[in-house]
C-alpha atoms as a PDB file:
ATOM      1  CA  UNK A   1      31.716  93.631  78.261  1.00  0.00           C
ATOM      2  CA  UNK A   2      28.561  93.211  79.345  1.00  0.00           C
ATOM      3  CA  UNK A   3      26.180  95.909  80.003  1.00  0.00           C
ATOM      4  CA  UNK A   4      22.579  95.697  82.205  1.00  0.00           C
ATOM      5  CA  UNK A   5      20.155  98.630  82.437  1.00  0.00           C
ATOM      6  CA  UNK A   6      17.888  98.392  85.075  1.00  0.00           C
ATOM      7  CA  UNK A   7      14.607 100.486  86.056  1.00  0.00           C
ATOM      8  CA  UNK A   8      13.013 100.891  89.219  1.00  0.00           C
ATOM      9  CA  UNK A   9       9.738 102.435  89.483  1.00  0.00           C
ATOM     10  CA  UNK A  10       8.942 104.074  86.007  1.00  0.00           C
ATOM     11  CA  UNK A  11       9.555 102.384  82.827  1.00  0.00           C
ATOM     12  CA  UNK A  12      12.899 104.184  80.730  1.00  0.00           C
ATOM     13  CA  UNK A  13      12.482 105.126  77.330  1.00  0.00           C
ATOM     14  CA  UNK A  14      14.295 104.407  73.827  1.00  0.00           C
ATOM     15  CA  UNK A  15      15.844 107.590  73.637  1.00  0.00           C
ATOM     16  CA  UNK A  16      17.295 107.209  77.303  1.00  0.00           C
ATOM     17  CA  UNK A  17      18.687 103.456  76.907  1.00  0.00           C
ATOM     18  CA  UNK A  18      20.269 104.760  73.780  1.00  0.00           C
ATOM     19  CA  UNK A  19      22.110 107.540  75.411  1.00  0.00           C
ATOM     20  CA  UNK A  20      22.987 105.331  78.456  1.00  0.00           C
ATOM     21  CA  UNK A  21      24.610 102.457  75.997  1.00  0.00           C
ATOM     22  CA  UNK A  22      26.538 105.536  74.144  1.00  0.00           C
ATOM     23  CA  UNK A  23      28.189 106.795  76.631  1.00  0.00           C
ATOM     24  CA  UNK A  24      28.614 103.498  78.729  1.00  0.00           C
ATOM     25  CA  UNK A  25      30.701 102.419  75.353  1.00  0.00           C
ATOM     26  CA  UNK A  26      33.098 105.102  76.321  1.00  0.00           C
ATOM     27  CA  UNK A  27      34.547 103.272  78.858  1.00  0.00           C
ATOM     28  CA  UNK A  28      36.384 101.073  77.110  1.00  0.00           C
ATOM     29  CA  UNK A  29      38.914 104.113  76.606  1.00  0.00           C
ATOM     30  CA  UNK A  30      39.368 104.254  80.040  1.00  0.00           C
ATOM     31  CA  UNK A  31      39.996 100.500  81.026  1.00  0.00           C
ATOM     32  CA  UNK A  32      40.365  97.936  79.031  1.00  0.00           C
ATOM     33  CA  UNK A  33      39.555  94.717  81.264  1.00  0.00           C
ATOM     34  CA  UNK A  34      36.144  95.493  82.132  1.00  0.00           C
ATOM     35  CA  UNK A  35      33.788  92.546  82.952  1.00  0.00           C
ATOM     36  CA  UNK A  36      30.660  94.041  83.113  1.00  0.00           C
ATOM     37  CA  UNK A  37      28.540  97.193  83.965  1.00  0.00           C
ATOM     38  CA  UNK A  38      24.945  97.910  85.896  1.00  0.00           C
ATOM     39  CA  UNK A  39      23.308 100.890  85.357  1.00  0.00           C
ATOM     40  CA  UNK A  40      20.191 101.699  87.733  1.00  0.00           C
ATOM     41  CA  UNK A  41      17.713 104.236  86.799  1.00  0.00           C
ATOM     42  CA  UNK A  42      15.526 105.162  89.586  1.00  0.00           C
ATOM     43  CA  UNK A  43      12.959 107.550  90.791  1.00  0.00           C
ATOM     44  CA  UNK A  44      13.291 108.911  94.380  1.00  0.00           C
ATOM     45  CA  UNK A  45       9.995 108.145  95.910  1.00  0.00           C
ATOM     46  CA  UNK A  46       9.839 111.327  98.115  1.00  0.00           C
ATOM     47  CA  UNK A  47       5.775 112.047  99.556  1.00  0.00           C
ATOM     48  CA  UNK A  48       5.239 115.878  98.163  1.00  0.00           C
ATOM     49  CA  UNK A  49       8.410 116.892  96.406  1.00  0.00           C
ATOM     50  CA  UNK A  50       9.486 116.983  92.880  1.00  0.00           C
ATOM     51  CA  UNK A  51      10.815 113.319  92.645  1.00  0.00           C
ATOM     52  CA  UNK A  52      14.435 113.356  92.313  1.00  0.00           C
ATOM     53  CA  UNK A  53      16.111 110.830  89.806  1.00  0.00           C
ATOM     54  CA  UNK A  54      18.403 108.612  90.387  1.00  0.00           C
ATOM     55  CA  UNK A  55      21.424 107.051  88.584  1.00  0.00           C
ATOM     56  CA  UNK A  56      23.929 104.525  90.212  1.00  0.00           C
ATOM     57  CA  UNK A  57      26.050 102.827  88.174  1.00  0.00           C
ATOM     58  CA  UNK A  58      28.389  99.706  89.190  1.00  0.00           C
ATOM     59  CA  UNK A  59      31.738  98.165  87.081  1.00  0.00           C
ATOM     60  CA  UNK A  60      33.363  95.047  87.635  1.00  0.00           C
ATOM     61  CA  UNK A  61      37.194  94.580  86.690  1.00  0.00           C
ATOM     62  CA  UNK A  62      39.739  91.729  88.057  1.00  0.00           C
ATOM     63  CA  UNK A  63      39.795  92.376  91.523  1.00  0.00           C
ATOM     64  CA  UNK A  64      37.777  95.512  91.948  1.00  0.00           C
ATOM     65  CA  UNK A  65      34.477  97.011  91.745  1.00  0.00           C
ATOM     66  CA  UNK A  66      33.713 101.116  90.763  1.00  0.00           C
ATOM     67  CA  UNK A  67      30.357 102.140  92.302  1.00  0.00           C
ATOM     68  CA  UNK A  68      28.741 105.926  92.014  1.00  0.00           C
ATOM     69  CA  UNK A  69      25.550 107.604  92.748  1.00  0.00           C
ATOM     70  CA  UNK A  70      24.174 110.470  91.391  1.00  0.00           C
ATOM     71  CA  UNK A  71      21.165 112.066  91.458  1.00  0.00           C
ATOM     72  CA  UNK A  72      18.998 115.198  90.239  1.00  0.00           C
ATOM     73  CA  UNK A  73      15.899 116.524  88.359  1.00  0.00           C
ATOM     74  CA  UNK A  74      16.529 114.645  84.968  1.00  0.00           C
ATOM     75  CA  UNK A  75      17.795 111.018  84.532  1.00  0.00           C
ATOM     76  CA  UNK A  76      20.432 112.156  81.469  1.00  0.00           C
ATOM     77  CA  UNK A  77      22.092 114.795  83.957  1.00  0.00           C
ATOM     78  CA  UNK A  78      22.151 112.153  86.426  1.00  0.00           C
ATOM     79  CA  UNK A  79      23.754 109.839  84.783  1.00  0.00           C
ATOM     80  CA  UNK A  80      26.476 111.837  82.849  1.00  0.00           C
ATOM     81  CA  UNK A  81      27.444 113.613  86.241  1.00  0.00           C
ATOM     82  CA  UNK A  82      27.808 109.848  87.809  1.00  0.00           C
ATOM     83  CA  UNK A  83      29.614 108.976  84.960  1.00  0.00           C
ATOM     84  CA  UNK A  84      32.370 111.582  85.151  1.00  0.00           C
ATOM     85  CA  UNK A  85      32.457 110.775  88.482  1.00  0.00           C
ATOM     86  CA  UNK A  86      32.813 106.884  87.723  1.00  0.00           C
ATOM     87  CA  UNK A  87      36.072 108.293  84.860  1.00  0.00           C
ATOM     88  CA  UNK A  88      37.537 110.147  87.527  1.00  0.00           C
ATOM     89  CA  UNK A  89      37.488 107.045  89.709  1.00  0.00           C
ATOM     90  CA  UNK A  90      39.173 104.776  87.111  1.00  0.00           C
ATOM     91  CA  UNK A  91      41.407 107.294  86.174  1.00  0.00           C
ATOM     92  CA  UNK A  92      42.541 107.189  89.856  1.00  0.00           C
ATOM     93  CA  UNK A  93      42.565 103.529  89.930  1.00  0.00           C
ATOM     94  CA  UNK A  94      45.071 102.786  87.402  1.00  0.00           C
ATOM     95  CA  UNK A  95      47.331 105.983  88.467  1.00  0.00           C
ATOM     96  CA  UNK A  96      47.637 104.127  91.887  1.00  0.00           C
ATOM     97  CA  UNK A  97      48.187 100.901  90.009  1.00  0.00           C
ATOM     98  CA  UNK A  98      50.963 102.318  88.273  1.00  0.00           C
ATOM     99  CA  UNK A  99      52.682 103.839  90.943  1.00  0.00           C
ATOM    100  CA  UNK A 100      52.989 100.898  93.115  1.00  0.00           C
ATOM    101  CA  UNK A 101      54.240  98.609  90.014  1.00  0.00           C
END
């Protein structure tokens, strides 16, 4: 599985890449055939506002891609509530797959 953390305007952290590769780990538990994962970090570049941030993140299995987008004030709560979202999505995924088989 291979994992890529990318930044767009503002440079992440230690203590942010480390909780992004912890709980990106944690999908292996959910399905076991994934290729690879991209995480964007990004800050919303809005003119005279507290800058939302930003937190997509995009898996590749056989045959199918999972993409979500979160965003709010802090990059962590971004990214965890994108990542339930992205659990909830798999979860879905191999429900369907099992009812059709």
């Amino acid at each position: 599985m291979n994992v890529q953390i990318r930044t767009q305007r503002f440079e992440a952290d230690k203590k942010l890449i480390e909780h992004v590769n912890e709980k990106v780990e944690k999908l292996k538990t959910y399905h076991d055939r994934i290729v690879d994962i991209e995480v964007f970090l990004k800050v919303d570049n809005v003119v005279h506002h507290i800058k939302d941030k930003i937190a997509e993140i995009k898996v590749h299995v056989p045959k199918h891609t999972f993409f979500v987008k979160h965003e709010s004030k802090h990059f962590e709560e971004s990214f965890d509530l994108a990542l339930k979202s992205l659990i909830d999505q798999i979860k879905s995924f191999k429900e369907k797959q099992i009812e059709t088989h």
